[in-house]
Protein backbone atom coordinates (compact mmCIF):
# COMPACT_ATOMS: atom_id res chain seq x y z
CA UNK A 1 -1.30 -27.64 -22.64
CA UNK A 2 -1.65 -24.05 -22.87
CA UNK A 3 1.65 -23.23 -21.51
CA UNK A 4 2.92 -25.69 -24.66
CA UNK A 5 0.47 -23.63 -26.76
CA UNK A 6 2.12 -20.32 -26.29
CA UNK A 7 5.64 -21.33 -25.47
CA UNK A 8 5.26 -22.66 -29.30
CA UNK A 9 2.91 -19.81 -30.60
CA UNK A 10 5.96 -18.79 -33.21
CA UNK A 11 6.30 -22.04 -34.59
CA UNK A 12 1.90 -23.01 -34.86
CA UNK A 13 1.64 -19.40 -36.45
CA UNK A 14 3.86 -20.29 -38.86
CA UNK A 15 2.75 -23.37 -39.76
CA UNK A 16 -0.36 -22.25 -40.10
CA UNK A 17 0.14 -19.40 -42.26
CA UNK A 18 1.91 -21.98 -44.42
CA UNK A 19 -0.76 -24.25 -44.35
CA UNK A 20 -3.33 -21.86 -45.26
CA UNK A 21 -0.98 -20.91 -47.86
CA UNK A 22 -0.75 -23.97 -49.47
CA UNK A 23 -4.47 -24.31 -49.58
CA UNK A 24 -4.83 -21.36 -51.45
CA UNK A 25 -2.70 -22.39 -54.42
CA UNK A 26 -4.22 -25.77 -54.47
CA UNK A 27 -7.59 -24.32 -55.05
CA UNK A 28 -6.31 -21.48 -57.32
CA UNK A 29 -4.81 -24.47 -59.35
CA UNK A 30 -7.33 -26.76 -59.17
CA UNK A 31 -10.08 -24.09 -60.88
CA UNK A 32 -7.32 -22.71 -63.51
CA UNK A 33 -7.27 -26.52 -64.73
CA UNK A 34 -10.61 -27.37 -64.65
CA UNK A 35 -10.98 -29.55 -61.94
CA UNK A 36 -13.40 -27.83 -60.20
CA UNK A 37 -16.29 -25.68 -61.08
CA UNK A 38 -15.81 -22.73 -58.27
CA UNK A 39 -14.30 -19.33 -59.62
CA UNK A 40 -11.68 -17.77 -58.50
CA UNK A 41 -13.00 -14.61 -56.83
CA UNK A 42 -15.73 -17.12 -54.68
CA UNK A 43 -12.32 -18.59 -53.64
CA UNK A 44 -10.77 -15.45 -52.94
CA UNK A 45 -13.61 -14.18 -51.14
CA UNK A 46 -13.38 -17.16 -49.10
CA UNK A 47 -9.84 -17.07 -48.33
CA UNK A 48 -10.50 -13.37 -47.82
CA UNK A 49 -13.11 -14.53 -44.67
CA UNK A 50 -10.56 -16.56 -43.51
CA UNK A 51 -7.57 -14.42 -43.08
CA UNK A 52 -10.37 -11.82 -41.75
CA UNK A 53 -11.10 -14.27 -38.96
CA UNK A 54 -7.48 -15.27 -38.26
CA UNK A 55 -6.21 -11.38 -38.15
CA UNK A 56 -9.22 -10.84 -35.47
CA UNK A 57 -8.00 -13.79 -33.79
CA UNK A 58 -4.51 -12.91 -33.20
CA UNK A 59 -5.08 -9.36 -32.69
CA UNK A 60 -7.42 -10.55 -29.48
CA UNK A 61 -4.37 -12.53 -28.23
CA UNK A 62 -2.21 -9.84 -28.79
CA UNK A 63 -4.33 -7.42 -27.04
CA UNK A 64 -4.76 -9.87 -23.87
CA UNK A 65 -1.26 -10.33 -23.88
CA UNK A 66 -0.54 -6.67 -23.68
CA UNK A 67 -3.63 -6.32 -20.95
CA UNK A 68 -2.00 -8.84 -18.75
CA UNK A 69 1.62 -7.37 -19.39
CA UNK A 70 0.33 -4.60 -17.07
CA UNK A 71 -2.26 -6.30 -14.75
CA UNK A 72 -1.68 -7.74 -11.36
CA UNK A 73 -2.98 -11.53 -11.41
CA UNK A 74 -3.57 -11.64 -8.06
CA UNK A 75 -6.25 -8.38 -7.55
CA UNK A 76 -6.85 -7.11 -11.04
CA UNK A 77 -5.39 -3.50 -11.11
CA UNK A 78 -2.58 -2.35 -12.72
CA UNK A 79 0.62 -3.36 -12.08
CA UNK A 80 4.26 -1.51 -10.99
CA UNK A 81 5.21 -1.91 -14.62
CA UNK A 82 2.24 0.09 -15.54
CA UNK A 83 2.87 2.52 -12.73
CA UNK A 84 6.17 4.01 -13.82
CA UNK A 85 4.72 4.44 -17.41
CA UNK A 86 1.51 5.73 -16.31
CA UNK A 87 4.03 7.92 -13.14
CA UNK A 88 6.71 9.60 -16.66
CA UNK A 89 2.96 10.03 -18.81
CA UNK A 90 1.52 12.27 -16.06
CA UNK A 91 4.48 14.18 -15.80
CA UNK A 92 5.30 14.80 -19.28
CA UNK A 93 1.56 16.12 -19.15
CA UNK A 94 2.18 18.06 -16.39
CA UNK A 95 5.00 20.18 -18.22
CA UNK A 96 2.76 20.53 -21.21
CA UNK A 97 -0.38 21.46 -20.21
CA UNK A 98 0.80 22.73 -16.07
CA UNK A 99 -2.28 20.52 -14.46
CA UNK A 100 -1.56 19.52 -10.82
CA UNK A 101 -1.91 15.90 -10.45
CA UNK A 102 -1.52 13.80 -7.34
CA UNK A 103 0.36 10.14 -6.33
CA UNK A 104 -0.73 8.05 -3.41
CA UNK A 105 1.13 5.57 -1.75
CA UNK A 106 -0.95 3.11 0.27
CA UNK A 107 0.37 0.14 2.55
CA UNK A 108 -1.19 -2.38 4.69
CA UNK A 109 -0.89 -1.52 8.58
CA UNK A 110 -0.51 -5.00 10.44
CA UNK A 111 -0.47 -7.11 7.36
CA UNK A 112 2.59 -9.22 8.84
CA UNK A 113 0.43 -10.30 11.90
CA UNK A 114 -2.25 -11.43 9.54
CA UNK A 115 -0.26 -13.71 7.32
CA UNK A 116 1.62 -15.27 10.31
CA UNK A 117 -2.21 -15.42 12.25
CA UNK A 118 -3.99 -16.93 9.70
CA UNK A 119 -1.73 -17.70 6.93
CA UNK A 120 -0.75 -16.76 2.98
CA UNK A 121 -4.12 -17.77 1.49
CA UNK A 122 -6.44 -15.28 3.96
CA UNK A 123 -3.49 -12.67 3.57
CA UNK A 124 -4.06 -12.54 -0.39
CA UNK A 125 -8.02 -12.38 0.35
CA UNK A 126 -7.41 -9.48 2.50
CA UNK A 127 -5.39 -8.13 -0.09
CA UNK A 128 -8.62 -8.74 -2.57
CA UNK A 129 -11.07 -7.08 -0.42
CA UNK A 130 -8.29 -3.66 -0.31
CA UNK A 131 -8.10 -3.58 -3.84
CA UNK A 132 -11.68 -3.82 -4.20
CA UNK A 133 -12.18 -0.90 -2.27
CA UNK A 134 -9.77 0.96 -4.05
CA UNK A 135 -11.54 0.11 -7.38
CA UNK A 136 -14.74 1.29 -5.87
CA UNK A 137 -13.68 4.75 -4.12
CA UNK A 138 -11.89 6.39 -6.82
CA UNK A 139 -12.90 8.43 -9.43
CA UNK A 140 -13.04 7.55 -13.12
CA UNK A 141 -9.62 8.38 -14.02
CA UNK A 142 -7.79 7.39 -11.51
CA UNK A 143 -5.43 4.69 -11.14
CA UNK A 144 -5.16 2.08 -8.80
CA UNK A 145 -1.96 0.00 -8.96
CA UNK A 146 -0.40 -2.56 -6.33
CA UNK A 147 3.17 -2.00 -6.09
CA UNK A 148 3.74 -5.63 -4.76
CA UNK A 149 3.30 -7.00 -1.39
CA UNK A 150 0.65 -5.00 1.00
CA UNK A 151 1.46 -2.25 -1.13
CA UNK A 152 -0.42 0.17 -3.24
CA UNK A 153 -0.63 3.30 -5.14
CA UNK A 154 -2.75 5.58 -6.73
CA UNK A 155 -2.34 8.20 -9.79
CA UNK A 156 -4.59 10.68 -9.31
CA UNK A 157 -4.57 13.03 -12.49
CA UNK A 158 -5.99 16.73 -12.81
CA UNK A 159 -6.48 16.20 -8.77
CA UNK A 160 -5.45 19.09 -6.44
CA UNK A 161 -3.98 17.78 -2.89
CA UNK A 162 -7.19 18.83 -1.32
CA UNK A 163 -9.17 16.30 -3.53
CA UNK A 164 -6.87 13.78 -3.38
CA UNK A 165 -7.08 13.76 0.31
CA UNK A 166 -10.70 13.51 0.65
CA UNK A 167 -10.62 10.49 -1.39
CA UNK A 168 -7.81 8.82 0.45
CA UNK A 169 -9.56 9.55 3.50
CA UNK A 170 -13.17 7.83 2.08
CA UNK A 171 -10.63 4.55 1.11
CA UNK A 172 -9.06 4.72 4.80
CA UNK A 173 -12.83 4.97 6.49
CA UNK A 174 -14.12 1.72 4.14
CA UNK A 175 -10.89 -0.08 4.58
CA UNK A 176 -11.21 0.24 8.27
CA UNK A 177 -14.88 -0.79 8.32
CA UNK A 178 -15.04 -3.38 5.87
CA UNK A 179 -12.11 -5.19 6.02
CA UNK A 180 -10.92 -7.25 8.57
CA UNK A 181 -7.56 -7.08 10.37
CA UNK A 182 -6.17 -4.37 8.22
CA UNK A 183 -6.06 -0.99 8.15
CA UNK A 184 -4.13 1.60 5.79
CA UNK A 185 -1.92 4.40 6.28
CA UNK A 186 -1.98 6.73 2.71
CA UNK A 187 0.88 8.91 1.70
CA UNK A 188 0.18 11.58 -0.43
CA UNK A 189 2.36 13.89 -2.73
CA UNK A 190 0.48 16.47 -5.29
CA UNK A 191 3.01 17.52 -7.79
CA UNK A 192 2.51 21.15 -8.87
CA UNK A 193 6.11 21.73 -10.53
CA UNK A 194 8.33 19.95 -12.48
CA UNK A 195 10.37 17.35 -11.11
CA UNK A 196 11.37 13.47 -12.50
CA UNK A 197 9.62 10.44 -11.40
CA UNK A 198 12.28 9.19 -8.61
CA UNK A 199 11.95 12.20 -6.87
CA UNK A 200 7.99 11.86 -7.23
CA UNK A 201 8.58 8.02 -5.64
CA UNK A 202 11.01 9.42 -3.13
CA UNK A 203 8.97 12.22 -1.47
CA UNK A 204 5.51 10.55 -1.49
CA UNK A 205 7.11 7.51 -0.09
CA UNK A 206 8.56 9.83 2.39
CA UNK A 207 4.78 10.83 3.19
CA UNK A 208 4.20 7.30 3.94
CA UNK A 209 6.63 6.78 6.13
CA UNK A 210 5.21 9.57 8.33
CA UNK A 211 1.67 7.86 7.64
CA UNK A 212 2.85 4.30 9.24
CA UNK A 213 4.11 6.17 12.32
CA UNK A 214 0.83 6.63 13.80
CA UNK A 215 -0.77 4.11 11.26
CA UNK A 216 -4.43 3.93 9.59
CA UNK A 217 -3.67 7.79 8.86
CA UNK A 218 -3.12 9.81 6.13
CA UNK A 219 0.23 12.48 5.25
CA UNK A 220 0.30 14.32 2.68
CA UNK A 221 2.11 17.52 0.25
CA UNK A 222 2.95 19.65 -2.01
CA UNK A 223 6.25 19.56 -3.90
CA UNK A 224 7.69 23.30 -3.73
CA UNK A 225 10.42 24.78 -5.22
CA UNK A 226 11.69 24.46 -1.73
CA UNK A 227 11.73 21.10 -1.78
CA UNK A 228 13.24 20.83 -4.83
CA UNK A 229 16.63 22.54 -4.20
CA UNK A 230 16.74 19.71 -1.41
CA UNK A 231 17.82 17.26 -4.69
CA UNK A 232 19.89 15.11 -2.23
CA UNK A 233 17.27 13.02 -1.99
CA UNK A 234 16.78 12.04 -4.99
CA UNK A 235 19.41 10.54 -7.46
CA UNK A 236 21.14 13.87 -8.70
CA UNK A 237 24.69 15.54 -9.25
CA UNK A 238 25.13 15.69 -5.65
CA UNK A 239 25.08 12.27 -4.88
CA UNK A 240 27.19 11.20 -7.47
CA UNK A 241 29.65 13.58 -6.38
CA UNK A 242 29.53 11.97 -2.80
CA UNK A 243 30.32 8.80 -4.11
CA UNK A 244 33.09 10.25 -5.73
CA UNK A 245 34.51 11.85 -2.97
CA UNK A 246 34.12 8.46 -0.81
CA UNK A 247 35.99 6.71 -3.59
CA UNK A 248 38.68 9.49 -3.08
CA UNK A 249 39.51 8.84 -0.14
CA UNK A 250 39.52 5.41 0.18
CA UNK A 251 42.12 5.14 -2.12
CA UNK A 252 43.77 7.89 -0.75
CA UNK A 253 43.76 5.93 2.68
CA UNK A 254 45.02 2.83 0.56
CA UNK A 255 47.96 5.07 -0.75
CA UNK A 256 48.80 5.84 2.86
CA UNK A 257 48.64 2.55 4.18
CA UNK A 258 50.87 1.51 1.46
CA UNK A 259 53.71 4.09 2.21
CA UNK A 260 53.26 3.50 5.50
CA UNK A 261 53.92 -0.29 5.36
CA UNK A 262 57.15 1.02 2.73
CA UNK A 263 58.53 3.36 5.20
């Protein structure tokens, strides 16, 4: 019914607004010709209520609908949608103002087992209990967002790598104690110059990688200028210009097959 509800919001709203619409020139010309004793501004002020309550109305649904656009259903943090906004907002922040801030990625170690051990419904209760710790060992400020899967991150703003670390390493001690199974391995980048948000994704996921070697650990650093000029890994001039020169020359081994086969 509710599914109906909304897949048909356009259509109710409309009718509605017509509706009310109609009401309002009834009554408007039911006083103007005598046929009832209410005046006009009573019936304006009660129109007036009305529309008050109906704007309030939408507006909440509105509002929920943009809270969910970014929310994860299954745990209740933000979403990857939300992460690449909240990911370009930090940076554009970062060249105004020069404030450090730091990205965590966080993934499950030995979530497979657990889903194949005890099956989809514990996994996604494991993945609860995670995000609940998250929520509960960051500051206020910070940003907890699951990627998808096992997989998490965190935006840490006006955070220096030091900080971040000691938080990441609180969330690694709790998730180890408290929930079962599971551990996490946390890979942390703390951006300090100016770079764009697929190399922020790229070298922090990078850090992870490292992390999930040893597992229930924690890697992290500092983006350098250093690291910077090393642009092939991220989606630059240089790579384009690799694929070119692939493209090159397989055509220009097509051309020489083809003379070949002509000779």
């Amino acid at each position: 019914m509710n599914h109906l509800i909304f897949q048909n919001a356009k259509g109710i709203l409309g009718l509605s607004g017509m509706i009310l619409g109609f009401l309002m020139y009834l009554g408007n010309s039911l006083i103007v010709h005598g046929y009832s004793s209410m005046s006009q501004s009573t019936l304006w002020i009660i129109f007036g209520i009305i529309l008050t309550i109906m704007g309030f109305i939408i507006g909440s649904i509105v509002s929920l609908f943009h809270y969910w656009a970014y929310r994860d259903f299954l745990t209740g943090v933000w979403n990857r949608k939300y992460f690449s906004h909240k990911l370009k907002e930090e940076i554009r922040l970062k060249r105004k103002s020069g404030m450090e801030f730091c990205v965590a990625l966080i993934d499950m170690d030995n979530f497979k087992q657990v889903n194949d051990t005890y099956g989809h419904s514990y996994g996604d209760e494991v993945i609860k209990q995670v995000a609940k710790v998250l929520k509960r060992n960051v500051r206020k400020g910070d940003e907890v967002i699951r990627l998808g899967g096992d997989e998490f991150a965190i935006i840490f703003p006006r955070t220096t790598e030091d900080k971040a670390n000691i938080i990441s390493e609180r969330i690694r001690a709790v998730v180890e104690r408290k929930c079962a199974h599971v551990t996490v391995s946390i890979g942390i980048l703390a951006i300090n110059n100016d770079v764009d948000a697929n190399c922020v994704f790229n070298f922090v996921d990078d850090m992870l990688y490292s992390a999930k070697e040893t597992k229930n650990s924690i890697r992290s650093m500092a983006i350098s200028k250093r690291l910077l000029l090393r642009q092939f890994r991220c989606p630059t001039v240089i790579s384009f210009s690799l694929k070119f020169i692939r493209v090159f020359i397989n055509r220009f081994i097509s051309c020489m097959n083809i003379l070949f086969n002509l000779s």
